[in-house]
Protein backbone atom coordinates (compact mmCIF):
# COMPACT_ATOMS: atom_id res chain seq x y z
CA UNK A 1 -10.75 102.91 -77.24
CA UNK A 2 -8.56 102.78 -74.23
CA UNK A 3 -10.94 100.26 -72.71
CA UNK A 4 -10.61 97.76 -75.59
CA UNK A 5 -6.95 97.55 -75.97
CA UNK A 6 -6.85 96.79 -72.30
CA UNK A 7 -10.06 94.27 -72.56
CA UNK A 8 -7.84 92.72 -75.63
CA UNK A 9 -4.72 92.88 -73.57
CA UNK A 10 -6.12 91.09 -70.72
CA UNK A 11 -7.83 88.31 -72.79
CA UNK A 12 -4.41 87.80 -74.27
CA UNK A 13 -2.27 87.25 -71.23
CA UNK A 14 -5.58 84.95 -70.32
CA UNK A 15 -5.59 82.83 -73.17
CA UNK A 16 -1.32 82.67 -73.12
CA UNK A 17 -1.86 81.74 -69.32
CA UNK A 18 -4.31 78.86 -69.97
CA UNK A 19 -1.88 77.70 -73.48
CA UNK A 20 1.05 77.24 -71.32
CA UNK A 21 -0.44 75.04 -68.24
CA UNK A 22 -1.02 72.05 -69.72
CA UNK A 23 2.94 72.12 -71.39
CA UNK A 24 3.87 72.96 -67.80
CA UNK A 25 2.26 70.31 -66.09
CA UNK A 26 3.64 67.53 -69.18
CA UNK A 27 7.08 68.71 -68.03
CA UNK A 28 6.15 68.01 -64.08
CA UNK A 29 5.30 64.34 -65.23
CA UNK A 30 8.62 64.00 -66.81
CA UNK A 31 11.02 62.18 -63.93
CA UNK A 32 14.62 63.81 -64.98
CA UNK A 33 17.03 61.19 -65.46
CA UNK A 34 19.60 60.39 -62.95
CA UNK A 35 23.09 59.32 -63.77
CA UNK A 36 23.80 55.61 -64.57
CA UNK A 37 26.90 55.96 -62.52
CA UNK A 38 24.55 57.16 -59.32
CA UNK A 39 22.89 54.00 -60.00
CA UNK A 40 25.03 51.52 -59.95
CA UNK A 41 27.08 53.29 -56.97
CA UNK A 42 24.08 53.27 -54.63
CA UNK A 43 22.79 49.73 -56.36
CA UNK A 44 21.30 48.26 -53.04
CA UNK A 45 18.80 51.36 -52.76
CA UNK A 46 17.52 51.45 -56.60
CA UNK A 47 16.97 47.39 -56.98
CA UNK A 48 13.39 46.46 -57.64
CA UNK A 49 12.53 50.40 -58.27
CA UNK A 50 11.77 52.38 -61.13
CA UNK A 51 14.76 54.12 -62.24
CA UNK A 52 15.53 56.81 -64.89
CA UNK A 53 18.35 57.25 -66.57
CA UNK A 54 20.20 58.49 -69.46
CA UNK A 55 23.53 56.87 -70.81
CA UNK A 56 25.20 55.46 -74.18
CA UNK A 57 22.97 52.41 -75.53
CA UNK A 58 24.64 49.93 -77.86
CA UNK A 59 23.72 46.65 -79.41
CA UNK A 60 26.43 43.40 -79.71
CA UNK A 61 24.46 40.80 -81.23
CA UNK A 62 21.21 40.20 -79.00
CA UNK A 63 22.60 41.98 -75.77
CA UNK A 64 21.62 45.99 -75.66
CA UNK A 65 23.48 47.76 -73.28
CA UNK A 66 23.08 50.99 -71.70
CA UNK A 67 26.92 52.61 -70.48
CA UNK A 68 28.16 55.82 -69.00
CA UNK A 69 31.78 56.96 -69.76
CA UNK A 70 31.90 58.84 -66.55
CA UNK A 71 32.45 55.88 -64.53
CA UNK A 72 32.64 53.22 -67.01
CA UNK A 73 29.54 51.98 -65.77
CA UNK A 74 27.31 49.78 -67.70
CA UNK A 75 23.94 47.77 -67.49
CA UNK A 76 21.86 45.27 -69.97
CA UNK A 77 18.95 46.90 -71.08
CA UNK A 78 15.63 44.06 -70.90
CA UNK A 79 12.84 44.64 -73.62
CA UNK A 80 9.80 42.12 -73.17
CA UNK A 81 7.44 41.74 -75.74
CA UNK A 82 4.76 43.76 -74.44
CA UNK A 83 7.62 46.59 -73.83
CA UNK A 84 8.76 46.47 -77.46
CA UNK A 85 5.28 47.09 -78.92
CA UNK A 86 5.07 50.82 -77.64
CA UNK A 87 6.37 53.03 -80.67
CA UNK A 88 9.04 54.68 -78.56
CA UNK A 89 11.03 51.36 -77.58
CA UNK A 90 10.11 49.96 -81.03
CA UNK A 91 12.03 53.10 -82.72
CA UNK A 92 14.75 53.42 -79.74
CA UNK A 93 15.13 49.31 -80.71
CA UNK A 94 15.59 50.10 -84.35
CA UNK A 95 18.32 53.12 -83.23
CA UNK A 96 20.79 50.54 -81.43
CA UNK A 97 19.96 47.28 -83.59
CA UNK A 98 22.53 46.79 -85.56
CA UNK A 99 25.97 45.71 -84.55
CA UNK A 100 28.23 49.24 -83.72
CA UNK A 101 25.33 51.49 -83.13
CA UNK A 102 25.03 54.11 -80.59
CA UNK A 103 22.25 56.26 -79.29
CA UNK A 104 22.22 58.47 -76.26
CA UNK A 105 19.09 57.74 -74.85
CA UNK A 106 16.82 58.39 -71.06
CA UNK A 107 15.80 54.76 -70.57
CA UNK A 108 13.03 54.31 -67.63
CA UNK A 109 12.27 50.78 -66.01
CA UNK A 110 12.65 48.36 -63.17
CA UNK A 111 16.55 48.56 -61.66
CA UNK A 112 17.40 44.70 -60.66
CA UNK A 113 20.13 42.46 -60.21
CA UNK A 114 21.23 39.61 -62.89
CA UNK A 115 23.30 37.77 -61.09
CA UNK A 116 26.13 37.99 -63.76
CA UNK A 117 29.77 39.14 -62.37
CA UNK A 118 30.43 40.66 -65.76
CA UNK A 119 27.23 42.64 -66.22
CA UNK A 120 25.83 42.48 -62.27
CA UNK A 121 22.83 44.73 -62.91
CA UNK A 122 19.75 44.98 -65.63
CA UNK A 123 16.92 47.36 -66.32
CA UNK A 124 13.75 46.35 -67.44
CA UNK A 125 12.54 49.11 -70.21
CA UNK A 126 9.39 50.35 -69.75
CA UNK A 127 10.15 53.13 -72.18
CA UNK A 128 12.71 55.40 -73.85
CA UNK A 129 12.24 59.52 -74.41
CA UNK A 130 14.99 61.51 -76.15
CA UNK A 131 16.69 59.22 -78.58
CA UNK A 132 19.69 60.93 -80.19
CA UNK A 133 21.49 58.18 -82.59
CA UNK A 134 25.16 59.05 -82.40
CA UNK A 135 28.15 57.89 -85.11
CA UNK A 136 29.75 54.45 -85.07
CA UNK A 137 31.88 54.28 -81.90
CA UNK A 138 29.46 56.26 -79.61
CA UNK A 139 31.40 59.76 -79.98
């Protein structure tokens, strides 16, 4: 009797051991996001690399932007075609599409320079994880 409840134990912890790898290794794939205002204060080293970041996106019209309040920093967010097909920047476009909407979002994509005074730097989306829409005015 003994034997079995340590047999079942065992087999447990096993099975609970091999559940929990593949969510661990998911997580390892997952870059964490670095600040926006990091970014664009150390612009020269991130241009023409693969950044991820999390900030305040908003739509005005055609232009999405992507803004931290931290250091009133701010980029323009580019979505090709081929981009905007994958569900989660077709639902993170949806989120910020209309005029006065706001979603905190981790945007990942190529870091590069427009060469626009008022809005010097652009990223490239690749694709968009953790989409939270927020009320009108971003609060």
């Amino acid at each position: 009797m003994y034997t079995k409840s340590i047999c079942r134990a065992t087999t447990f912890a096993l099975v609970m051991a091999l559940a929990a790898g593949p969510a661990a290794a998911r997580s390892v794939d997952e870059t964490p996001p670095d600040t926006l205002c990091t970014v664009i204060g150390t612009a020269s080293r991130y241009i023409g690399t693969t950044v991820t970041v999390r900030g305040i996106a908003s739509s005005a019209g055609k232009v999405t932007m992507l803004s931290d309040a931290e250091c009133k920093g701010s980029v323009s967010l580019t979505i090709d075609d081929s981009s905007s097909r994958k569900r989660d920047v077709s639902s993170f476009k949806r989120a910020v599409a209309s005029n006065g909407a706001h979603a905190n979002a981790t945007v990942s994509g190529r870091f590069r320079t427009t060469g626009d005074t008022q809005t010097p730097y652009a990223i490239d989306v690749y694709s968009v994880r953790d989409v939270v829409g927020l009320p009108d005015g971003g609060g």
